[in-house]
Protein backbone atom coordinates (compact mmCIF):
# COMPACT_ATOMS: atom_id res chain seq x y z
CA UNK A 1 -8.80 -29.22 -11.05
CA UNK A 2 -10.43 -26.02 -9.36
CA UNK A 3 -8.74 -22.78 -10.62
CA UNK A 4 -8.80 -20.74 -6.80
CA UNK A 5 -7.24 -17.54 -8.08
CA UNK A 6 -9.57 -14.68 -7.54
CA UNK A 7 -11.12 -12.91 -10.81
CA UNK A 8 -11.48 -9.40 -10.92
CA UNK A 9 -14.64 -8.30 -12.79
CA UNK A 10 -14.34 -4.70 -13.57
CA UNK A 11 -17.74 -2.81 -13.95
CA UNK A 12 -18.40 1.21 -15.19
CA UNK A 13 -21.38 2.80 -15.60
CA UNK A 14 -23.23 1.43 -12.44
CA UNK A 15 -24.27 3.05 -9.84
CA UNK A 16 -23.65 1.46 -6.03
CA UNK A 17 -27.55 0.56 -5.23
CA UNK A 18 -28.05 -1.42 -8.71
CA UNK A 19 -24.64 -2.93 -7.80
CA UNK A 20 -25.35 -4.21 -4.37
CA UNK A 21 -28.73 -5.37 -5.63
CA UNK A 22 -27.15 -8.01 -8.18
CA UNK A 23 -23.87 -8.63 -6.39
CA UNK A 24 -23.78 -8.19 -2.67
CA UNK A 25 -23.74 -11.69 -1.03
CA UNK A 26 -22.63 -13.09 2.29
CA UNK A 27 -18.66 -13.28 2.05
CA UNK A 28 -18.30 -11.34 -1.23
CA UNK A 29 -16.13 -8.41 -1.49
CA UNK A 30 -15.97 -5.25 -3.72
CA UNK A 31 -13.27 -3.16 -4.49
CA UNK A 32 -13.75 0.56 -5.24
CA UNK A 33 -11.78 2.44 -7.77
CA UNK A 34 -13.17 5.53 -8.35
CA UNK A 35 -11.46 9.41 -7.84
CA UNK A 36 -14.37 11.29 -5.94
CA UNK A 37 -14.36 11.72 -2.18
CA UNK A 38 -16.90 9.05 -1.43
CA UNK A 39 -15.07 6.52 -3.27
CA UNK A 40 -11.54 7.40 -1.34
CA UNK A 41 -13.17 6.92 1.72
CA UNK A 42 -14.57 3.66 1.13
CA UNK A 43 -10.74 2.55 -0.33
CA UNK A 44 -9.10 3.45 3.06
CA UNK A 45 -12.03 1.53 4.84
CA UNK A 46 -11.30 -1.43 2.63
């Protein structure tokens, strides 16, 4: 049987344009978690 829970796949030390070019896909989603104001603004978009 097919497990459909999502995973979460924490990642530090990246920044966001080497992270969109290995992850970003059609239909995939990212979740930011960071304290600065860039980051807080993307969370409330999310």
């Amino acid at each position: 049987m097919h497990d459909s829970a999502p995973h979460v796949i924490r990642l530090d030390g990246l920044g966001n344009a080497e992270f969109l070019s290995r992850y970003a896909a059609p239909g995939r989603i990212g979740l930011c978690g960071g304290s600065d104001a860039v980051t807080m603004a993307i969370r409330r978009a999310q």
